[in-house]
PDB file of N, CA and C in Angstrom:
ATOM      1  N   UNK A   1     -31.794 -38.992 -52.719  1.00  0.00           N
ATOM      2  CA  UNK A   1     -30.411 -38.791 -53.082  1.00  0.00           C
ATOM      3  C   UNK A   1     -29.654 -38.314 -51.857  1.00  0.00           C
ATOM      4  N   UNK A   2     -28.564 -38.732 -51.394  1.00  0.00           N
ATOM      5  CA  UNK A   2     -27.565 -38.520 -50.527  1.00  0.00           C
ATOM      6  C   UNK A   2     -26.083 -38.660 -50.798  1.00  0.00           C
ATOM      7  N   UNK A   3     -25.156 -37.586 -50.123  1.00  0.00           N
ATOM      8  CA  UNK A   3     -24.359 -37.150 -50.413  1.00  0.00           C
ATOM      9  C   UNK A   3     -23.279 -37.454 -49.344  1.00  0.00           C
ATOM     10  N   UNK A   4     -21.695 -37.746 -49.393  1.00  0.00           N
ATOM     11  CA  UNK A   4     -21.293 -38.046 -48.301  1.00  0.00           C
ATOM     12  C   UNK A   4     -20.297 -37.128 -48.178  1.00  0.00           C
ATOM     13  N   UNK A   5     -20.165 -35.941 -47.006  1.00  0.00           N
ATOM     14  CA  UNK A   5     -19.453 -35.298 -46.588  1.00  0.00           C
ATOM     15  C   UNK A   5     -18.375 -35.368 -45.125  1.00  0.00           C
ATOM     16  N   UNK A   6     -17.319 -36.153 -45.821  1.00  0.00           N
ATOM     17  CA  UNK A   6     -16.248 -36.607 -44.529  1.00  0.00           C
ATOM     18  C   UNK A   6     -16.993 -37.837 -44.290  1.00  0.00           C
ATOM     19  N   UNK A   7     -16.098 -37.681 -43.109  1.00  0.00           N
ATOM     20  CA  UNK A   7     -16.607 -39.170 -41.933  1.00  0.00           C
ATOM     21  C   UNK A   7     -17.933 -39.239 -41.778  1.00  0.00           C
ATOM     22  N   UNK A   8     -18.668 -37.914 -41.377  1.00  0.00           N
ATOM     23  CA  UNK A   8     -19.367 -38.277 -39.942  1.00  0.00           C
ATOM     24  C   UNK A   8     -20.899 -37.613 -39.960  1.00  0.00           C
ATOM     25  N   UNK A   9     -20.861 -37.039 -41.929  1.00  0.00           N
ATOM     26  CA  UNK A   9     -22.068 -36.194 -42.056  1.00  0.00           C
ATOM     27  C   UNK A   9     -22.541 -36.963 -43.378  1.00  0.00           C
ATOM     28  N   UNK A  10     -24.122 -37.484 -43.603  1.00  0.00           N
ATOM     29  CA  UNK A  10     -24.635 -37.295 -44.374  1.00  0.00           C
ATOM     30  C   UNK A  10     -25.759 -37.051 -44.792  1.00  0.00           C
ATOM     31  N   UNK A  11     -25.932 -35.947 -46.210  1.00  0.00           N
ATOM     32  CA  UNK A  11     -26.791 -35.168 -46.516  1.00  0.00           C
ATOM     33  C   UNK A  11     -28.131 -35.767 -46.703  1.00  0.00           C
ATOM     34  N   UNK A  12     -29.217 -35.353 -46.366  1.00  0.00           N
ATOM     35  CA  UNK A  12     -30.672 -36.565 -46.989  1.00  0.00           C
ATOM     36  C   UNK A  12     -31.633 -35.385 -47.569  1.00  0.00           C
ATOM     37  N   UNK A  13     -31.686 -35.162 -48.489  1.00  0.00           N
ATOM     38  CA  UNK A  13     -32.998 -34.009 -48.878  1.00  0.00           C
ATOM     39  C   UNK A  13     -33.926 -34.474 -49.141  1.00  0.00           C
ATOM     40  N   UNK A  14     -35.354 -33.927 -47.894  1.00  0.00           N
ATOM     41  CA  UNK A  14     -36.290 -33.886 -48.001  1.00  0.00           C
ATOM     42  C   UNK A  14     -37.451 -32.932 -48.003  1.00  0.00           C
ATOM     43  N   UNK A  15     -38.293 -33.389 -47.229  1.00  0.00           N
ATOM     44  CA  UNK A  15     -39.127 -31.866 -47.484  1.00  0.00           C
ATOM     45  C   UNK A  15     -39.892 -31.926 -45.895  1.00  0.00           C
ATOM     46  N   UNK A  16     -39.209 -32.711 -45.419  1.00  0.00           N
ATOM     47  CA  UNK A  16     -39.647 -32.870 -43.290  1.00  0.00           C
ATOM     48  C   UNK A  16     -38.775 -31.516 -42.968  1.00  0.00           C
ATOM     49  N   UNK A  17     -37.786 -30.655 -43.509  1.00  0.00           N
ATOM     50  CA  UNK A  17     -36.917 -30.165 -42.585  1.00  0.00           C
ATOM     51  C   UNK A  17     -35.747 -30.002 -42.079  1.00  0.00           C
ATOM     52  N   UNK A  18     -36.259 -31.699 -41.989  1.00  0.00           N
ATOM     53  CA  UNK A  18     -34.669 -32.266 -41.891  1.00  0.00           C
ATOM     54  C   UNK A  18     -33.435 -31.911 -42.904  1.00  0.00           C
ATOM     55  N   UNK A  19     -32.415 -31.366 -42.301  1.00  0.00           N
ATOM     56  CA  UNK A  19     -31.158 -30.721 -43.463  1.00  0.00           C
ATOM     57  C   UNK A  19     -30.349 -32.085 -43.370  1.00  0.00           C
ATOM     58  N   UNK A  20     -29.369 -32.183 -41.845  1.00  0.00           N
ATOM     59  CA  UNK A  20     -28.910 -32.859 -41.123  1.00  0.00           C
ATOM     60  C   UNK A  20     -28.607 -33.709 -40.529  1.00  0.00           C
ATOM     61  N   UNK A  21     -27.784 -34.939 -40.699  1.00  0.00           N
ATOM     62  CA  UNK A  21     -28.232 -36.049 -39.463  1.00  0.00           C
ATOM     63  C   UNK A  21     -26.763 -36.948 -39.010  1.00  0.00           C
ATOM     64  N   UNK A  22     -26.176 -36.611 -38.166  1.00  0.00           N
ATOM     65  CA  UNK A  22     -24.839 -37.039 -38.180  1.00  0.00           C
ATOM     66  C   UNK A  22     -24.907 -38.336 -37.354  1.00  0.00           C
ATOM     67  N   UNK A  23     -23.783 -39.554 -37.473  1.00  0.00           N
ATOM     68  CA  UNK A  23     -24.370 -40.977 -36.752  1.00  0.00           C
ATOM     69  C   UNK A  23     -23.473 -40.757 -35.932  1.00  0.00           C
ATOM     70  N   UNK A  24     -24.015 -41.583 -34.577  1.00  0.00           N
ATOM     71  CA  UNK A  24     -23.434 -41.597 -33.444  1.00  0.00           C
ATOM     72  C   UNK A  24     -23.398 -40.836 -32.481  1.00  0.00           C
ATOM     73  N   UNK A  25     -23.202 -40.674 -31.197  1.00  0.00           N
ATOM     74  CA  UNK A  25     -23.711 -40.287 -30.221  1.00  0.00           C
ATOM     75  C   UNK A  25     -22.930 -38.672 -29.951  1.00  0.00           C
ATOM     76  N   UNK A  26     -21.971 -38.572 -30.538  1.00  0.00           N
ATOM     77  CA  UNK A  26     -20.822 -37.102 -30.648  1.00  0.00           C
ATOM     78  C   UNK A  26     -21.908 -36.495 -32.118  1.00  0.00           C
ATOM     79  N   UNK A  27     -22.319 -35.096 -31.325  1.00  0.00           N
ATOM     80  CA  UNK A  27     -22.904 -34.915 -32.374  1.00  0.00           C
ATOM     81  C   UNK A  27     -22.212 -33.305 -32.511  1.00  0.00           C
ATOM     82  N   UNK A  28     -20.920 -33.192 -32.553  1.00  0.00           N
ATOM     83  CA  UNK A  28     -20.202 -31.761 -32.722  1.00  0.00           C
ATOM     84  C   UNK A  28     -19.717 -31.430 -31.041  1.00  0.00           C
ATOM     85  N   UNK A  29     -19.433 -29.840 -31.532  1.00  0.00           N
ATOM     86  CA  UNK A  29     -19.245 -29.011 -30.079  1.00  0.00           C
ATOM     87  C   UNK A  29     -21.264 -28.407 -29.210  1.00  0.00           C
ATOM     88  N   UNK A  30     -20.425 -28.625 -28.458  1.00  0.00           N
ATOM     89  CA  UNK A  30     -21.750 -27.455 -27.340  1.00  0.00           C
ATOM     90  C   UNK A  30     -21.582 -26.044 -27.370  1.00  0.00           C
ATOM     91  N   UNK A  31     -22.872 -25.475 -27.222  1.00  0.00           N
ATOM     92  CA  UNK A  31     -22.678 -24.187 -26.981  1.00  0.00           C
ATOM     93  C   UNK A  31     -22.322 -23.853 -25.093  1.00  0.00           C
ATOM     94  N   UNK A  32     -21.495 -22.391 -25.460  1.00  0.00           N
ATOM     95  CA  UNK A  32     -21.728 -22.097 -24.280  1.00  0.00           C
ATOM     96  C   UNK A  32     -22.455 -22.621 -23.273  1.00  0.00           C
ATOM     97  N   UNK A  33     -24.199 -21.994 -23.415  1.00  0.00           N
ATOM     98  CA  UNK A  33     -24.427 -22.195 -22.702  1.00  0.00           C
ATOM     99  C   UNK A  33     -24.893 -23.663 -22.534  1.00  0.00           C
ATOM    100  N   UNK A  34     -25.032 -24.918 -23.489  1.00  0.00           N
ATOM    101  CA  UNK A  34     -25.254 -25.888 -22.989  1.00  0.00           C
ATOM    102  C   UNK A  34     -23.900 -26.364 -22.238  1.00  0.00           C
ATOM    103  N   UNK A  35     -22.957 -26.318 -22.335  1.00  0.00           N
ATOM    104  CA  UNK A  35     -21.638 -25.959 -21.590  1.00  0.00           C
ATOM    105  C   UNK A  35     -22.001 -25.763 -20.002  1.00  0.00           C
ATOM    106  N   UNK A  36     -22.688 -24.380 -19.760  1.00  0.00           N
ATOM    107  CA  UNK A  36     -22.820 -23.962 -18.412  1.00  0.00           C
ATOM    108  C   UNK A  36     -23.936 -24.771 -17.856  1.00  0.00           C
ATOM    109  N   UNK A  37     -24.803 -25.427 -18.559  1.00  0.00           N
ATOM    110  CA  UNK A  37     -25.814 -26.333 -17.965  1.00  0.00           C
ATOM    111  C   UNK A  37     -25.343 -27.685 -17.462  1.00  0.00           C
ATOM    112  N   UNK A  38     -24.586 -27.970 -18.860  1.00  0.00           N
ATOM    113  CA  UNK A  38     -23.944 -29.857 -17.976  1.00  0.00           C
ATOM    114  C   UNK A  38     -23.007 -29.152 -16.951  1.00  0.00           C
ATOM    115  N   UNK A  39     -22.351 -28.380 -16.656  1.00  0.00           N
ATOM    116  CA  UNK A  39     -21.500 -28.012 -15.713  1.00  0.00           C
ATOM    117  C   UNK A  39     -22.370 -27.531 -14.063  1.00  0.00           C
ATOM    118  N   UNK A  40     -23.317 -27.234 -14.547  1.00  0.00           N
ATOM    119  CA  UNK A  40     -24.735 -27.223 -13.347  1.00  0.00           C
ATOM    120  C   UNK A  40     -25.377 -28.463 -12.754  1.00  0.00           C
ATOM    121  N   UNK A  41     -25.334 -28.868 -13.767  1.00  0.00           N
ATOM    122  CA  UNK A  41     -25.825 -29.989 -13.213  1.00  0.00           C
ATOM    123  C   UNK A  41     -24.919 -31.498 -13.137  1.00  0.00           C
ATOM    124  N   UNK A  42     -23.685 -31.446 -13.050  1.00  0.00           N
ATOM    125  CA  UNK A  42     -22.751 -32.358 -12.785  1.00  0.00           C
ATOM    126  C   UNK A  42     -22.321 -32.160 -11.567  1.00  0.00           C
ATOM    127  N   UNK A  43     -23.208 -33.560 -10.699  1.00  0.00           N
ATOM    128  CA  UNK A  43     -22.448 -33.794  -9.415  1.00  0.00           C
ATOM    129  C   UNK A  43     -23.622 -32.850  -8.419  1.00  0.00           C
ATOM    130  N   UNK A  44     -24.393 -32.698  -9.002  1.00  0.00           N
ATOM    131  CA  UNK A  44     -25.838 -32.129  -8.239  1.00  0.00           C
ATOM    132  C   UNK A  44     -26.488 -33.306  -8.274  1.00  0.00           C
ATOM    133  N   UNK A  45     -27.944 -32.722  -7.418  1.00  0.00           N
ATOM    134  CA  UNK A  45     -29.305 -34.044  -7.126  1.00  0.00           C
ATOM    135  C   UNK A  45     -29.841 -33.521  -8.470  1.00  0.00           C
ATOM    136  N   UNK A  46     -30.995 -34.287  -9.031  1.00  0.00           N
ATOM    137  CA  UNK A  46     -31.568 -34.185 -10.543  1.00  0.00           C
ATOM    138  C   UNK A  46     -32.484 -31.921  -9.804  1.00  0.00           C
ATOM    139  N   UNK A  47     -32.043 -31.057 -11.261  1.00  0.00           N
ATOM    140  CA  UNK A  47     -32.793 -30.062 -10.685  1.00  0.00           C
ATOM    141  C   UNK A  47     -33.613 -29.910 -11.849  1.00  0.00           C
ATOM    142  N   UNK A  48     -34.670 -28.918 -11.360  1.00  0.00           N
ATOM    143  CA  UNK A  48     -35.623 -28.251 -12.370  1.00  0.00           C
ATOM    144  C   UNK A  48     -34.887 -27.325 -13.626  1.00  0.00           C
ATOM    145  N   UNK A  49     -35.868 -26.871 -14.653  1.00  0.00           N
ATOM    146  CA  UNK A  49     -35.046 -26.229 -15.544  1.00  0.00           C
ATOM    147  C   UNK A  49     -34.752 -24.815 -14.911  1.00  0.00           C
ATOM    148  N   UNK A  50     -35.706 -24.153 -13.944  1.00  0.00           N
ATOM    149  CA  UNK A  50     -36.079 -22.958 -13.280  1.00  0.00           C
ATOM    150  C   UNK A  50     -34.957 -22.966 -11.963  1.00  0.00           C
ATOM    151  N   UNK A  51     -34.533 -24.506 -11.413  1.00  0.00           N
ATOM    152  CA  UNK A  51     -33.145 -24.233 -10.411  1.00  0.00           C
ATOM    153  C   UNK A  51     -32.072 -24.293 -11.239  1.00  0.00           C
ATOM    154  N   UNK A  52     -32.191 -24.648 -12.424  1.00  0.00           N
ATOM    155  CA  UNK A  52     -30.519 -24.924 -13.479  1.00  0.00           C
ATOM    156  C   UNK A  52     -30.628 -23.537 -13.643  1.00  0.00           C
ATOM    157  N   UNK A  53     -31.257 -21.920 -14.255  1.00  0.00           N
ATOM    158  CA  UNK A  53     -31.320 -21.105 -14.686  1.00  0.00           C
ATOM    159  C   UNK A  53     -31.356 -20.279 -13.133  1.00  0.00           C
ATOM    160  N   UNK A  54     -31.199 -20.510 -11.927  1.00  0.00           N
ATOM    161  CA  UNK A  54     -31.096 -19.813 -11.085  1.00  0.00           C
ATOM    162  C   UNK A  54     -29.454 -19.683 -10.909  1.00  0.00           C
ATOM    163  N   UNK A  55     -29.227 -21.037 -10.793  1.00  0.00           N
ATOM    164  CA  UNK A  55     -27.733 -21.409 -10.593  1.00  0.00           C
ATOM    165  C   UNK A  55     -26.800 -21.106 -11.510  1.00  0.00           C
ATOM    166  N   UNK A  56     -27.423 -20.692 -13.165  1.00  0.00           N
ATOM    167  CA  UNK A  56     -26.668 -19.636 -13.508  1.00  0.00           C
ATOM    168  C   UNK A  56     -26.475 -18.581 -13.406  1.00  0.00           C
ATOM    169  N   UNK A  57     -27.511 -17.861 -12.723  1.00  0.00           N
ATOM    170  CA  UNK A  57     -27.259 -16.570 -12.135  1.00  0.00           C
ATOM    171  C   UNK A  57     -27.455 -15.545 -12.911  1.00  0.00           C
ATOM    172  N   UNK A  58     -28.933 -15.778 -13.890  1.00  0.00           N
ATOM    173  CA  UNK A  58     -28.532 -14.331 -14.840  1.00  0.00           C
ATOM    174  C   UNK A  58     -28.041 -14.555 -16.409  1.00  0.00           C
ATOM    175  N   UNK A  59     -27.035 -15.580 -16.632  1.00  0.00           N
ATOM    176  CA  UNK A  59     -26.105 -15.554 -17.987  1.00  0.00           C
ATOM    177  C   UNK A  59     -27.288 -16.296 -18.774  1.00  0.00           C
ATOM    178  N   UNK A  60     -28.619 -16.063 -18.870  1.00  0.00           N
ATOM    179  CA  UNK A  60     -29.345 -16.806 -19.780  1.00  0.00           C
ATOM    180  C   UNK A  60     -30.420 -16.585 -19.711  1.00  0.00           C
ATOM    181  N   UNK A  61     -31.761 -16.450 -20.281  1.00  0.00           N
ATOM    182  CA  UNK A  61     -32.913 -16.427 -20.406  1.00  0.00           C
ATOM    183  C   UNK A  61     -33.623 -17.773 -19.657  1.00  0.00           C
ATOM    184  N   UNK A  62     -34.321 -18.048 -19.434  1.00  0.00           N
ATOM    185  CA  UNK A  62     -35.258 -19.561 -18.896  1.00  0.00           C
ATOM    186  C   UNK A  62     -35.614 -20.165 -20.093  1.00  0.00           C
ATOM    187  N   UNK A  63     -35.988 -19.802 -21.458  1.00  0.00           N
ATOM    188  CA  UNK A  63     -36.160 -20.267 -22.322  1.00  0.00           C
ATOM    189  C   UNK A  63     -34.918 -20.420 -22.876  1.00  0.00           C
ATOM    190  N   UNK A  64     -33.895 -19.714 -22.969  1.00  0.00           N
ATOM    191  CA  UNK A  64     -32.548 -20.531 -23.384  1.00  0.00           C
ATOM    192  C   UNK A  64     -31.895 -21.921 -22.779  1.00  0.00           C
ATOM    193  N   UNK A  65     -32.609 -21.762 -21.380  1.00  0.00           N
ATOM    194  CA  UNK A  65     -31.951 -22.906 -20.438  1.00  0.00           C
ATOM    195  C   UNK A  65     -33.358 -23.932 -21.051  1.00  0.00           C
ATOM    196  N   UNK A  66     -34.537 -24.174 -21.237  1.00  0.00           N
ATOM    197  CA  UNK A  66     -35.390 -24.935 -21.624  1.00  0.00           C
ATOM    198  C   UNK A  66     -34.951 -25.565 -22.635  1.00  0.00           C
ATOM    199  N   UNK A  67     -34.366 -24.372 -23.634  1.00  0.00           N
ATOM    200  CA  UNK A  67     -33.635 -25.549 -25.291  1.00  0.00           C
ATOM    201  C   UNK A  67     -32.921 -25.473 -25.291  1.00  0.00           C
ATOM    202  N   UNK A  68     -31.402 -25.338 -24.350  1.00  0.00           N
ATOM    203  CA  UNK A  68     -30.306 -26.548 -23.929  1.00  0.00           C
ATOM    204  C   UNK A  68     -30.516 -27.180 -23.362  1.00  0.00           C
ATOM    205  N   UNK A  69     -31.474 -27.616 -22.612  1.00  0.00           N
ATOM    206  CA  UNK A  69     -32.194 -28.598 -21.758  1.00  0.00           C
ATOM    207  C   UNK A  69     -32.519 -29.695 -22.775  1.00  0.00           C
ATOM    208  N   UNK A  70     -33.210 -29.187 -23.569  1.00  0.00           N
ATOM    209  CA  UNK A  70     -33.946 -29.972 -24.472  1.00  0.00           C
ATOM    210  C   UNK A  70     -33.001 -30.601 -25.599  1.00  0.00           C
ATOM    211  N   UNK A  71     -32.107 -29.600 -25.715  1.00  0.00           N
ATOM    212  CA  UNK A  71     -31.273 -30.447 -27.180  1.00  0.00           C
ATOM    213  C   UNK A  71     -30.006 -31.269 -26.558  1.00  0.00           C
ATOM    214  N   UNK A  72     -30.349 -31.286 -25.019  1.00  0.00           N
ATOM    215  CA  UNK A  72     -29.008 -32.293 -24.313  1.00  0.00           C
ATOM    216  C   UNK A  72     -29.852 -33.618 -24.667  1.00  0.00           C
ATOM    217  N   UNK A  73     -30.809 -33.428 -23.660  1.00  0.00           N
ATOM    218  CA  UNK A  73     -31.830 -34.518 -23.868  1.00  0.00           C
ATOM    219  C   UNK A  73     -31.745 -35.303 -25.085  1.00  0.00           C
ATOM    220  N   UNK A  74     -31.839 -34.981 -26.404  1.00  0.00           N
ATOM    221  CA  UNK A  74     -32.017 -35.385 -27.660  1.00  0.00           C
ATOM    222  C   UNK A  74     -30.751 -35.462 -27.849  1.00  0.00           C
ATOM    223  N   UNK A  75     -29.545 -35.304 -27.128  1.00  0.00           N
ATOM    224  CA  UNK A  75     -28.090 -35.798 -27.969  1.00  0.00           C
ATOM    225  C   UNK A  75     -27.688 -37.284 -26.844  1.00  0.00           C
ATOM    226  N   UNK A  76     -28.273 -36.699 -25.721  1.00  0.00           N
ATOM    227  CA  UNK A  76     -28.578 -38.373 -24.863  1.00  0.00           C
ATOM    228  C   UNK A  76     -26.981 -38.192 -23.947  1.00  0.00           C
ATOM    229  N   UNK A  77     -26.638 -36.762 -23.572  1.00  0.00           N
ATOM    230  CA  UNK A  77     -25.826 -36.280 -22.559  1.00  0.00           C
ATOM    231  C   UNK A  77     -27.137 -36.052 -21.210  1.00  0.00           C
ATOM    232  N   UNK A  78     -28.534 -35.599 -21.288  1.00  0.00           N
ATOM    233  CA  UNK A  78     -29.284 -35.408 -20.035  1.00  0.00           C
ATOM    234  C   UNK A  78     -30.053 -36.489 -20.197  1.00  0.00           C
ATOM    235  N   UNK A  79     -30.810 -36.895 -18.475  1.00  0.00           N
ATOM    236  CA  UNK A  79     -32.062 -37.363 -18.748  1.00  0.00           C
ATOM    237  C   UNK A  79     -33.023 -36.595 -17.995  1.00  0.00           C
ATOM    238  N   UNK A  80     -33.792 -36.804 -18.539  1.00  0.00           N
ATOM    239  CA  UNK A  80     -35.143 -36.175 -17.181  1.00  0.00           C
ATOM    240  C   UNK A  80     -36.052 -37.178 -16.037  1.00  0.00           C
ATOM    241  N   UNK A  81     -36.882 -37.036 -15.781  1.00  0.00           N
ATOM    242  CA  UNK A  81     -37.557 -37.751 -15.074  1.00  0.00           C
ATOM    243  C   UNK A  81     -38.754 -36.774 -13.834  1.00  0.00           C
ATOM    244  N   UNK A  82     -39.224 -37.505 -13.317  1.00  0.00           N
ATOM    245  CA  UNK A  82     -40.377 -36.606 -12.452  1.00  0.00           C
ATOM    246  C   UNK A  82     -40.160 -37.004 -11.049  1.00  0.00           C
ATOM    247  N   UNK A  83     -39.948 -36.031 -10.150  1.00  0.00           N
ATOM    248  CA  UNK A  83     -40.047 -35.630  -8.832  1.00  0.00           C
ATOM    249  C   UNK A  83     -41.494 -35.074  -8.225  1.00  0.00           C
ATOM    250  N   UNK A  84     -42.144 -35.890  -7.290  1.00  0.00           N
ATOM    251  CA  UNK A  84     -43.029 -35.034  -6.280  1.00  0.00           C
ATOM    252  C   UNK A  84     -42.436 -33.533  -5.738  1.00  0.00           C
ATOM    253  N   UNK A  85     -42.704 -32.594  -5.098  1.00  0.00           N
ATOM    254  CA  UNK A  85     -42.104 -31.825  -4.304  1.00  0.00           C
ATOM    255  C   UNK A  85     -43.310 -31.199  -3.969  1.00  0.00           C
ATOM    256  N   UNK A  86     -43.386 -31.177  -2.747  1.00  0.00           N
ATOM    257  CA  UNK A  86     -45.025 -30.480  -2.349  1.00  0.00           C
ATOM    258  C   UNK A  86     -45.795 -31.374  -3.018  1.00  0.00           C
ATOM    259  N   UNK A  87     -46.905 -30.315  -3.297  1.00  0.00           N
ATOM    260  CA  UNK A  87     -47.891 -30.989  -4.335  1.00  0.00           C
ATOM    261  C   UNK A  87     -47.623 -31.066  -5.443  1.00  0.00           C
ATOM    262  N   UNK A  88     -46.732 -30.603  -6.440  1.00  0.00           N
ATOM    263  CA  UNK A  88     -46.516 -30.882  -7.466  1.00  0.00           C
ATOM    264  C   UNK A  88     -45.534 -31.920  -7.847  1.00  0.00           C
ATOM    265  N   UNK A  89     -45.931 -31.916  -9.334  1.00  0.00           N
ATOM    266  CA  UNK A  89     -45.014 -33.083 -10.034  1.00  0.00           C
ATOM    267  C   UNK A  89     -44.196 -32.262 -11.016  1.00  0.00           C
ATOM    268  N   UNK A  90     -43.163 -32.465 -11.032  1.00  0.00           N
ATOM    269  CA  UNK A  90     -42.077 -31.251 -11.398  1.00  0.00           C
ATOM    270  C   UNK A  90     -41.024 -32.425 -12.200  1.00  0.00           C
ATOM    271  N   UNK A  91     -40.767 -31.905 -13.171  1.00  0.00           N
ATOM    272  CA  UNK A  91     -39.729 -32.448 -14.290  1.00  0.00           C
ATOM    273  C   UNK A  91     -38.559 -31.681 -14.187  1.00  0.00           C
ATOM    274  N   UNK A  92     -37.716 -33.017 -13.716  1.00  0.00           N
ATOM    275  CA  UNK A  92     -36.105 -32.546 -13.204  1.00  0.00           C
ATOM    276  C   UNK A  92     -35.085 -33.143 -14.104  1.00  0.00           C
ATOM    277  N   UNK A  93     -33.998 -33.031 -14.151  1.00  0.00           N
ATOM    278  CA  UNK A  93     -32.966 -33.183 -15.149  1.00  0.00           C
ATOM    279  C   UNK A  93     -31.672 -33.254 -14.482  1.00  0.00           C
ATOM    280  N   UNK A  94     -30.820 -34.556 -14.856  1.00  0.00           N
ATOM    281  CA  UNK A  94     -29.346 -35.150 -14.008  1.00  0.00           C
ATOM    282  C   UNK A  94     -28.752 -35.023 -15.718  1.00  0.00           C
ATOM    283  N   UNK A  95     -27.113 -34.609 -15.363  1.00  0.00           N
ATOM    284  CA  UNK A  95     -26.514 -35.079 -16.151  1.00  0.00           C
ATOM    285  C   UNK A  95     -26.562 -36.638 -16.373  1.00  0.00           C
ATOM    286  N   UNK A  96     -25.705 -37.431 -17.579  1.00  0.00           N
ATOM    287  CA  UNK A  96     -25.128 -38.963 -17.610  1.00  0.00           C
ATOM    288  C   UNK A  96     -23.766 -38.192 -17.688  1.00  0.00           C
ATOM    289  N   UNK A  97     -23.174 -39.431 -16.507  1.00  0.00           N
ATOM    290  CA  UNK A  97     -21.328 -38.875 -16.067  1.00  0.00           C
ATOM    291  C   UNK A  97     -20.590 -39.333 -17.447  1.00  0.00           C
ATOM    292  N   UNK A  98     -21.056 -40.020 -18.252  1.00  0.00           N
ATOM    293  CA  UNK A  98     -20.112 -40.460 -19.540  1.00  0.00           C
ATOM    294  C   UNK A  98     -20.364 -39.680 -20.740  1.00  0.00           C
ATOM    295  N   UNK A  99     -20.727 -38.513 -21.066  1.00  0.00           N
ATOM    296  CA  UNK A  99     -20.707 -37.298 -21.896  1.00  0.00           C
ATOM    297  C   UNK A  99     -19.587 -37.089 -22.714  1.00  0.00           C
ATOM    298  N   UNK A 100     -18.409 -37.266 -22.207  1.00  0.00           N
ATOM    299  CA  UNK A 100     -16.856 -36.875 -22.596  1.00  0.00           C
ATOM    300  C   UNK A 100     -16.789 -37.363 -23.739  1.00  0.00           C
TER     301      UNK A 100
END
């Protein structure tokens, strides 16, 4: 059973979890701090989650910057990808310039 609320939301009850599922690629407002992350990383080289949380300077935990990292990713405003550096293989993250 599903329910239609407005345009741009509809309800699906199950028992996955899932409450939620809005269509299309605008999926609401950002928080703050995913705010201060696309703003970090717009118009930079692709950085780590550990240089995005330096370059904020403090206004966030590393695990806060990990799941705005992560829920950009899944709204399909970031991508990631893998960089050598030294010896390691390090997972870095670029904005996409068409977000707006």
């Amino acid at each position: 059973m599903a329910s239609t609320l407005g345009r741009d939301y509809v309800v699906v009850i199950t028992g996955t979890g899932i409450k939620e599922y809005r269509v299309g690629r605008e999926l609401g407002g950002l928080t703050k701090l995913q705010e201060a992350v696309l703003g970090v990383l717009e118009g930079s080289r692709p950085l780590t989650a550990y240089e995005v949380w330096e370059r904020l300077g403090g206004a966030a935990t590393i695990q806060g910057v990990y799941k705005a990292l992560n829920s950009l990713v899944r709204r399909g405003l970031v991508v990631f990808g893998y960089e050598i550096r030294g010896n390691r293989k390090v997972r870095v993250y670029r904005s996409l310039s068409n977000y707006k």
